[in-house]
Protein backbone atom coordinates (compact mmCIF):
# COMPACT_ATOMS: atom_id res chain seq x y z
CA UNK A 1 -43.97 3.10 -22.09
CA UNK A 2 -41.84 -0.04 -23.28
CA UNK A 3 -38.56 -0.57 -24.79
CA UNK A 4 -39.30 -1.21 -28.40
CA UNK A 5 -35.85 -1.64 -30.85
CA UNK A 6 -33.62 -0.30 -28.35
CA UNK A 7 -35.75 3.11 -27.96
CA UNK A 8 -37.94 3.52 -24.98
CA UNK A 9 -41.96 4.38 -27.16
CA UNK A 10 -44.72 5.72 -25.21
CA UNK A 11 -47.77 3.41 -25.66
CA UNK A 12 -51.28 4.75 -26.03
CA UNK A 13 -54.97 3.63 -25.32
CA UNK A 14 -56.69 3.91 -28.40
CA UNK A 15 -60.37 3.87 -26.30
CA UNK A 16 -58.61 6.23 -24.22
CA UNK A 17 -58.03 9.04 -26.74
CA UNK A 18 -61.22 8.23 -28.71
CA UNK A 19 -62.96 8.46 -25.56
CA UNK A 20 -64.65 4.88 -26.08
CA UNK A 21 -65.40 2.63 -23.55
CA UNK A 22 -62.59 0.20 -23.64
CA UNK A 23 -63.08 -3.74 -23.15
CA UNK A 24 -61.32 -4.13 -19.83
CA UNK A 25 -60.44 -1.92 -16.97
CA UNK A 26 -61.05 1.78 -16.84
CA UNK A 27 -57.27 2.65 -16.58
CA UNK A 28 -55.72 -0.53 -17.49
CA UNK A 29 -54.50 -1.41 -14.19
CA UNK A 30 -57.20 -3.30 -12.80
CA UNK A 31 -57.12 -7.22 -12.67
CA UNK A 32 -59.37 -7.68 -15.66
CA UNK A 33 -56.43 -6.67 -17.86
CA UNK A 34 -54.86 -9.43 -19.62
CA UNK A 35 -51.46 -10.40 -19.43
CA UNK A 36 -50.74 -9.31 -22.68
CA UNK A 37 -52.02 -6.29 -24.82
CA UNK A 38 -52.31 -6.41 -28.53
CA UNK A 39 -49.99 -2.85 -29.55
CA UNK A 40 -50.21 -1.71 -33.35
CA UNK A 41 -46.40 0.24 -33.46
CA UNK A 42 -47.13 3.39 -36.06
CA UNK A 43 -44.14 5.14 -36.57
CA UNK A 44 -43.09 8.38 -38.43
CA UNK A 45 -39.78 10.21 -39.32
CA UNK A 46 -37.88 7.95 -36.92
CA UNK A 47 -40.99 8.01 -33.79
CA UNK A 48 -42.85 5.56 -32.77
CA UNK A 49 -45.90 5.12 -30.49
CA UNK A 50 -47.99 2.10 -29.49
CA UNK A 51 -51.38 2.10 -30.21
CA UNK A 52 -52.90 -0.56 -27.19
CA UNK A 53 -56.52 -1.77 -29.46
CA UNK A 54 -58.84 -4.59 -27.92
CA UNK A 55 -58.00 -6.73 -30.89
CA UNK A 56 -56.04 -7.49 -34.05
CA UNK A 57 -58.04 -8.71 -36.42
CA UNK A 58 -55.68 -8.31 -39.23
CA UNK A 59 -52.55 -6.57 -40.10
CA UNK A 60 -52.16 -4.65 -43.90
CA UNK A 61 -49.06 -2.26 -44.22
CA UNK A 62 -49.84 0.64 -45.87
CA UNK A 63 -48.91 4.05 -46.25
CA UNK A 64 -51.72 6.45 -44.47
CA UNK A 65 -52.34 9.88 -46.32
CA UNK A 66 -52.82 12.46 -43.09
CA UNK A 67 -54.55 15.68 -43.32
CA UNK A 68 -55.52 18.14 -40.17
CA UNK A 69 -58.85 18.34 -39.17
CA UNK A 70 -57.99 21.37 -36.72
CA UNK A 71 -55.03 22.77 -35.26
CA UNK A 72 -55.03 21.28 -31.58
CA UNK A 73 -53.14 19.66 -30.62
CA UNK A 74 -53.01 15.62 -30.44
């Protein structure tokens, strides 16, 4: 977690939860990580989470149409 606009938002390993191998460390604790970690913010209705990528490459604001896949949850 960090403290983000006076709110405390959990951040989340996008390799992690797509179950890809990510480009440093296996749990991001290791020595290999850098000092800093590139963190997309997504927010909705008020939350926020941090999305920890490898790298930005660009950044386009836009207004993502979800649907459900499934029901489970995540």
């Amino acid at each position: 977690v960090v403290q983000y606009r006076d709110q405390i938002m959990p951040l989340v390993r996008l390799a992690d939860a797509l179950g890809a191998r990510p480009a440093w460390g296996s749990d991001g604790a290791d020595e290999s990580a850098p000092a800093t970690m590139p963190t997309i913010v997504y927010r909705d209705r008020g939350r926020g989470v941090g999305l920890v990528v490898d790298q930005i490459l660009d950044v386009v604001d836009e207004v993502p149409r979800l649907h459900r896949a499934d029901a489970r949850p995540g």
